[in-house]
Protein backbone atom coordinates (compact mmCIF):
# COMPACT_ATOMS: atom_id res chain seq x y z
CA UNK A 1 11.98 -51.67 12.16
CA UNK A 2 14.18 -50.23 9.42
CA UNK A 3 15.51 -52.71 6.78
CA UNK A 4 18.60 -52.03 4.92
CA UNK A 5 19.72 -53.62 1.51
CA UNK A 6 22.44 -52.83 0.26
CA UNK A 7 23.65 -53.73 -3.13
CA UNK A 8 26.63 -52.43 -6.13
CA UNK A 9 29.71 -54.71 -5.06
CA UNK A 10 31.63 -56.90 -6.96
CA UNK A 11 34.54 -57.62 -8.75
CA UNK A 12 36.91 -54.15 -9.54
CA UNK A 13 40.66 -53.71 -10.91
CA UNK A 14 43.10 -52.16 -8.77
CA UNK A 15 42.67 -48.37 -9.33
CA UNK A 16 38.95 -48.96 -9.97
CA UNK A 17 35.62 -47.69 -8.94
CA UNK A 18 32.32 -48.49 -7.63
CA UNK A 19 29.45 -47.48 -5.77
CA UNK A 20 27.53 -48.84 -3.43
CA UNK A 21 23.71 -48.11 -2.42
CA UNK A 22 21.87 -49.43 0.79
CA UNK A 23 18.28 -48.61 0.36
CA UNK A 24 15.90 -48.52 3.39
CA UNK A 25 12.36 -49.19 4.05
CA UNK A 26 9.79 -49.80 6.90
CA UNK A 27 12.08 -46.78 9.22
CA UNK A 28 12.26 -43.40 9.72
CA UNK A 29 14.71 -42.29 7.43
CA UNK A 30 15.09 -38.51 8.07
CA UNK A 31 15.89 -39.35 11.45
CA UNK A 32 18.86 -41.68 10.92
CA UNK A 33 22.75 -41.34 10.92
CA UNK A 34 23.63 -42.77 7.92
CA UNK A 35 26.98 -45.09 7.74
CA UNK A 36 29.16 -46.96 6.20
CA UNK A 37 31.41 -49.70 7.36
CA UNK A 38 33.13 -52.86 6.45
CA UNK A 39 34.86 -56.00 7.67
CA UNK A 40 37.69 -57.59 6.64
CA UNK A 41 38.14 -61.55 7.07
CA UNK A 42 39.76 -61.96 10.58
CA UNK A 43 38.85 -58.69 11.60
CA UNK A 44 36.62 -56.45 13.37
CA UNK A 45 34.27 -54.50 11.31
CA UNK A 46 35.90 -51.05 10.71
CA UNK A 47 34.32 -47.65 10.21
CA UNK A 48 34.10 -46.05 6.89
CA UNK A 49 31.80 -42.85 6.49
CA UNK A 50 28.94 -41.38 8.36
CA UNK A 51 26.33 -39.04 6.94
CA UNK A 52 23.69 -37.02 9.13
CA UNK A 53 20.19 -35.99 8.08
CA UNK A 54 21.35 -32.56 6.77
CA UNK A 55 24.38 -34.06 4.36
CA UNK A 56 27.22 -33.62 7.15
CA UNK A 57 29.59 -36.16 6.42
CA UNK A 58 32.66 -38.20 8.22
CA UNK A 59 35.32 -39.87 7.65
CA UNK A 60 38.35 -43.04 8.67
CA UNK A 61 41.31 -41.72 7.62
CA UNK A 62 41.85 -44.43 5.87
CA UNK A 63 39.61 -43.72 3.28
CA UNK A 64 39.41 -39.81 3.08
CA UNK A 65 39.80 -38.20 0.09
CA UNK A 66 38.91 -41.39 -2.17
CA UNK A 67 35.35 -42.47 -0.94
CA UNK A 68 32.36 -40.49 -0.72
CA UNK A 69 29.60 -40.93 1.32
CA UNK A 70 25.89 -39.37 0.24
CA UNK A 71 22.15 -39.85 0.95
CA UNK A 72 18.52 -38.59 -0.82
CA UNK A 73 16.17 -38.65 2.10
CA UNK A 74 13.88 -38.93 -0.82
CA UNK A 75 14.77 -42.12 -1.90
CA UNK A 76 15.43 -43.41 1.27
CA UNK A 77 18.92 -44.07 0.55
CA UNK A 78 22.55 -43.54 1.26
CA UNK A 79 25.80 -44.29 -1.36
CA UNK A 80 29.08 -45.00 -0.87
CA UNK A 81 31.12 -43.67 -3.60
CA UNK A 82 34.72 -45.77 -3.75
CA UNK A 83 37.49 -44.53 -6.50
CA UNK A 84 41.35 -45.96 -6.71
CA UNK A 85 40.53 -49.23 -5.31
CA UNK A 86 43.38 -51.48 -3.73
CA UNK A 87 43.45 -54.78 -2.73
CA UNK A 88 43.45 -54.18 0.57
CA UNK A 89 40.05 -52.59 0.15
CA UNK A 90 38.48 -56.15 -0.39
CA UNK A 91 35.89 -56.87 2.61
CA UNK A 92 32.56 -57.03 2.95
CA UNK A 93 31.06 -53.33 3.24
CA UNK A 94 27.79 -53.24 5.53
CA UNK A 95 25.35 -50.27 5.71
CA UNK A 96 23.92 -48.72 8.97
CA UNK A 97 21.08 -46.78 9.95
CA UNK A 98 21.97 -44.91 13.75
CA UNK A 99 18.77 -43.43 15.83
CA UNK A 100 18.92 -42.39 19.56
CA UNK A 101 15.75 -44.42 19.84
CA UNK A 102 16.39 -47.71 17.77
CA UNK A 103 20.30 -47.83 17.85
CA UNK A 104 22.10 -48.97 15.13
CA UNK A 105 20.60 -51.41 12.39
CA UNK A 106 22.57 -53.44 9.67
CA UNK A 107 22.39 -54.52 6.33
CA UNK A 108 23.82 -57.92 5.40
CA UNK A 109 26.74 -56.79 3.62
CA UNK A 110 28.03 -57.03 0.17
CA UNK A 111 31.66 -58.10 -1.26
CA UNK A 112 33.73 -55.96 -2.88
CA UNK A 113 36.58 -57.49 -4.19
CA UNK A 114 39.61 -55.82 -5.71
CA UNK A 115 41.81 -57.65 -7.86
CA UNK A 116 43.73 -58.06 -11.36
């Protein structure tokens, strides 16, 4: 099965950047949708970005425009690129690997936290 780690939160001023990696071993990786998502205390977990084999990417419309989702099939990995943070950004941003034949697999999750 596919393990996913993902790793780059932390602590970032409003307006601020970061970016996130989830790196994946023991699956498939050429054959996996790669996404992004990310739940907020209280809430359900809330799509983010989605990124096929061949680079074609998607988007919430919340967050179009300032993150940016990428993979190297090489490296087994997919980014999350996040630029003019706000606080309302703060949650804890999972990674997912998506197959037809495994469904969808998690990371744990890492905190991002925006604040002054």
């Amino acid at each position: 099965q596919v393990q996913l780690v993902e790793s780059g939160g932390g602590l970032v001023q409003p307006g601020g950047s970061l970016r996130l990696s989830c790196l994946t071993s023991g699956g498939l990786f050429n054959t996996y949708i790669m996404g992004w998502y990310r739940q907020i205390p209280g809430e359900q977990r809330a799509f983010l970005a989605s990124i096929t084999v061949g680079g074609a990417a998607n988007y919430a419309d919340s967050v179009e425009g300032r993150f940016s989702i990428s993979r190297d099939n090489a490296e087994n990995a997919v980014y999350l690129h996040l630029t003019n943070l706000q606080v309302e950004d703060t949650a804890v941003y999972y990674c997912s690997a998506t197959s037809l034949t495994t469904g969808t697999r998690w990371g744990q999750g890492i905190q991002v936290t925006v604040a002054s």
